[in-house]
C-alpha atoms as a PDB file:
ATOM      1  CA  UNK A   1      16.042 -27.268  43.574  1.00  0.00           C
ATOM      2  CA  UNK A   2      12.158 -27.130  42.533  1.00  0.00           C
ATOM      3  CA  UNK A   3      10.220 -27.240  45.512  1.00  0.00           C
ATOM      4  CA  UNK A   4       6.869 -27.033  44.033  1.00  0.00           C
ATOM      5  CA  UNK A   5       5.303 -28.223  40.529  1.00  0.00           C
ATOM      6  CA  UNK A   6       1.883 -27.766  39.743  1.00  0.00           C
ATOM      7  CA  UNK A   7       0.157 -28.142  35.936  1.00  0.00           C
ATOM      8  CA  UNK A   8      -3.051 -28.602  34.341  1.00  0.00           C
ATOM      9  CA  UNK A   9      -4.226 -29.067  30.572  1.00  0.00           C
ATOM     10  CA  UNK A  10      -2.425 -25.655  29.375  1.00  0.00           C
ATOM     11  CA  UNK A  11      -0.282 -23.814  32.309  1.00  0.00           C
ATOM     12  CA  UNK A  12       2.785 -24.900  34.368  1.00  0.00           C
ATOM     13  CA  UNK A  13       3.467 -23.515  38.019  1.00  0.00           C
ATOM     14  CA  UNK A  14       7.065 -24.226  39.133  1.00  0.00           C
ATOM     15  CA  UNK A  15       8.213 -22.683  42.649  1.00  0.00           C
ATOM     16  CA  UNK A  16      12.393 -22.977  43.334  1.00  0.00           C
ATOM     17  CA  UNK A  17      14.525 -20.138  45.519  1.00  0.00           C
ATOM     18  CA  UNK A  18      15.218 -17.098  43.975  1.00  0.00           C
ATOM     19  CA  UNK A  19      19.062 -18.552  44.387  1.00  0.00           C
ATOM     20  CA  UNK A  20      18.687 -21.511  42.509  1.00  0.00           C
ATOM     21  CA  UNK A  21      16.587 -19.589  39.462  1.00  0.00           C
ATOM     22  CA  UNK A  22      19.309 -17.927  39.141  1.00  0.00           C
ATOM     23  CA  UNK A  23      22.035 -20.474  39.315  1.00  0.00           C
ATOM     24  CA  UNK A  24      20.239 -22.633  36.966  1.00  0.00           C
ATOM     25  CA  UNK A  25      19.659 -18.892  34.731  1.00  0.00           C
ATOM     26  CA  UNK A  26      24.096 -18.377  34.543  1.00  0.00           C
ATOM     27  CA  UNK A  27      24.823 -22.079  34.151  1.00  0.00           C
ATOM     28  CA  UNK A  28      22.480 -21.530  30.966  1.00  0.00           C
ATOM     29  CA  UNK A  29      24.091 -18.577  30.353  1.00  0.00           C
ATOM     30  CA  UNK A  30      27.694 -19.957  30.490  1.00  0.00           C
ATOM     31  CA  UNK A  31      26.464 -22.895  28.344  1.00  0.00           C
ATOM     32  CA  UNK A  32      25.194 -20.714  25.809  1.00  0.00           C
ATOM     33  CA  UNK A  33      28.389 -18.604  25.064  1.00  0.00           C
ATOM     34  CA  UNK A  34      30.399 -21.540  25.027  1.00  0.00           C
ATOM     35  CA  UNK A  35      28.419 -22.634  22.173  1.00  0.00           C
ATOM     36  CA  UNK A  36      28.611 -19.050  20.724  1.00  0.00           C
ATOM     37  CA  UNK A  37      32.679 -19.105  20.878  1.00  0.00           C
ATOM     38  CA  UNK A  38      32.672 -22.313  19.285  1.00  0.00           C
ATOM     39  CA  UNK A  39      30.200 -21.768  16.704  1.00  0.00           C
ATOM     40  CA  UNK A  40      32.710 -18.274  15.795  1.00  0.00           C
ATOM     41  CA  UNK A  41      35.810 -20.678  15.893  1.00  0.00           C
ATOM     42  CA  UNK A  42      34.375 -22.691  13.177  1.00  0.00           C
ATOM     43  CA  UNK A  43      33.646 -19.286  11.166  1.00  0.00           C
ATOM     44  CA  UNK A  44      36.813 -17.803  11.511  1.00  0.00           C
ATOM     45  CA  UNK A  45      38.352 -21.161   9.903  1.00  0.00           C
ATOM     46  CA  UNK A  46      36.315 -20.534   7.104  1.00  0.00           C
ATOM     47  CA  UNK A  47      37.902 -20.523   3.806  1.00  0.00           C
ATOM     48  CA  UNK A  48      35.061 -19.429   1.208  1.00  0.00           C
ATOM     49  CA  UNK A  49      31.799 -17.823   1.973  1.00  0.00           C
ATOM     50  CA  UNK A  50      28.444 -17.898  -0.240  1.00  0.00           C
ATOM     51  CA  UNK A  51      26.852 -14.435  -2.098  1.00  0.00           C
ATOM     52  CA  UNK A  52      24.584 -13.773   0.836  1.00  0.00           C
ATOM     53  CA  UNK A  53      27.426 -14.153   3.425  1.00  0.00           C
ATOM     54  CA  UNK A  54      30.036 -11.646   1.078  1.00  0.00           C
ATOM     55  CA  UNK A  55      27.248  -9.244   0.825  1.00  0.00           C
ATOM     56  CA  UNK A  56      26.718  -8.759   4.645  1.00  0.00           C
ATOM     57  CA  UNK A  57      30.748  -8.927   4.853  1.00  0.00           C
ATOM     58  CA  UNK A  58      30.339  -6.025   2.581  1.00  0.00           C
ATOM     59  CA  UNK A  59      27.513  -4.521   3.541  1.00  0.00           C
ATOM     60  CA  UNK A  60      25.952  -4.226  -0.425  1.00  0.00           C
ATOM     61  CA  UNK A  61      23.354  -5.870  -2.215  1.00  0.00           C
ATOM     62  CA  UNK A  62      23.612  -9.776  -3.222  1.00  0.00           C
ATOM     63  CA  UNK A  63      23.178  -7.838  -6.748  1.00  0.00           C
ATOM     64  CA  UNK A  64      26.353  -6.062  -6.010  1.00  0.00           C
ATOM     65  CA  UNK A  65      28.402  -9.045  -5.247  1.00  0.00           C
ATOM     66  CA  UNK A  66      27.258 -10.075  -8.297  1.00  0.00           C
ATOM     67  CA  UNK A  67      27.854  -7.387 -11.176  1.00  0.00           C
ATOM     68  CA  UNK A  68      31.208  -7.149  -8.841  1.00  0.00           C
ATOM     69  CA  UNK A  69      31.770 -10.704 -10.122  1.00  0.00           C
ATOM     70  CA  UNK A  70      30.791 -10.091 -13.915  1.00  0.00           C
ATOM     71  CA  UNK A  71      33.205  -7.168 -13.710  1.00  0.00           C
ATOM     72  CA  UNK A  72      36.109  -9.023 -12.712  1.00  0.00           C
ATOM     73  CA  UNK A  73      36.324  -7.637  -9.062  1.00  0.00           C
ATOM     74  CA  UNK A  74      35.456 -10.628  -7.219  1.00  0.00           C
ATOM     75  CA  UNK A  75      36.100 -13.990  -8.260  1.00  0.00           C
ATOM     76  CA  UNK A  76      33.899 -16.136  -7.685  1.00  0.00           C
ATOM     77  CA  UNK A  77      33.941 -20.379  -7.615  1.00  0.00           C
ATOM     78  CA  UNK A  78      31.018 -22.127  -8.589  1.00  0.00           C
ATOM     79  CA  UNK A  79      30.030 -25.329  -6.297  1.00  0.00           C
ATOM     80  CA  UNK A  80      26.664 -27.346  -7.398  1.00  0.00           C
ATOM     81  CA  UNK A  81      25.181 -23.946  -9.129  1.00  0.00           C
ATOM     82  CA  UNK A  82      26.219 -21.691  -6.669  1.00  0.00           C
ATOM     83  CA  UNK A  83      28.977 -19.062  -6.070  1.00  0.00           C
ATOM     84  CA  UNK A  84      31.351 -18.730  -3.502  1.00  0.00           C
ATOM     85  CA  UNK A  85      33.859 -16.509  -3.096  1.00  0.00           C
ATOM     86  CA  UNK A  86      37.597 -16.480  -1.236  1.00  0.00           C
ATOM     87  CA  UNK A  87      38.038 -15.556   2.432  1.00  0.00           C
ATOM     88  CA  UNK A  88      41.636 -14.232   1.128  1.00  0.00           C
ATOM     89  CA  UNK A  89      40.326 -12.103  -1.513  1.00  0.00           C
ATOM     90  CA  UNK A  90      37.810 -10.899   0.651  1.00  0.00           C
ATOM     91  CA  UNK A  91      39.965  -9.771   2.930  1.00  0.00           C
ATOM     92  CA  UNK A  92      42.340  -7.999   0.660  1.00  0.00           C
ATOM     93  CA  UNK A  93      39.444  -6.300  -0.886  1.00  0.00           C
ATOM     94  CA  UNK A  94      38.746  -5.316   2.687  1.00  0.00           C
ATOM     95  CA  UNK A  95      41.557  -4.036   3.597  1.00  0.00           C
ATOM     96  CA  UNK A  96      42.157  -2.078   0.197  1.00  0.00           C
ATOM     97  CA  UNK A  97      39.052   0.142   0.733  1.00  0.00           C
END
């Protein structure tokens, strides 16, 4: 595959076919969105999500989610000092708006 390899104190030199560069650049590729799809499986089975994540679900402020949680329109559960809040009523609130 390489057919050449040079280096020195700072600089590497590698020489391969313009075939094999780019075999070696899709089997990256493929390796990479397999991680990708299995990194969004484990999301999607995700039952509660912290402030920051149910701000970016909503788009709004981390302040938001909060006064929405002093208000009584999110519930939130606190775990070790921090709030996290219900994929379920998440979703509802979602698909309410």
């Amino acid at each position: 595959m390489i057919n050449k390899l040079n280096f020195d104190e700072s600089n590497l030199s590698i020489t391969m076919k313009m075939a094999d560069l780019k075999a070696l650049f899709f089997d990256w590729q493929d390796e990479w969105a397999k991680k990708l799809a299995e990194a969004n499986k484990v999301k999607e089975k995700q039952e509660w999500y912290s402030t920051r994540e149910t701000a970016q679900i909503f788009h709004k402020s981390i302040s938001t989610i909060n006064r929405w949680k002093v208000s009584g329109y999110l519930t939130a559960r606190s775990i070790g000092g921090r709030d996290y809040y219900s994929k379920k009523e998440i979703e509802l609130k979602l698909g309410a708006a």
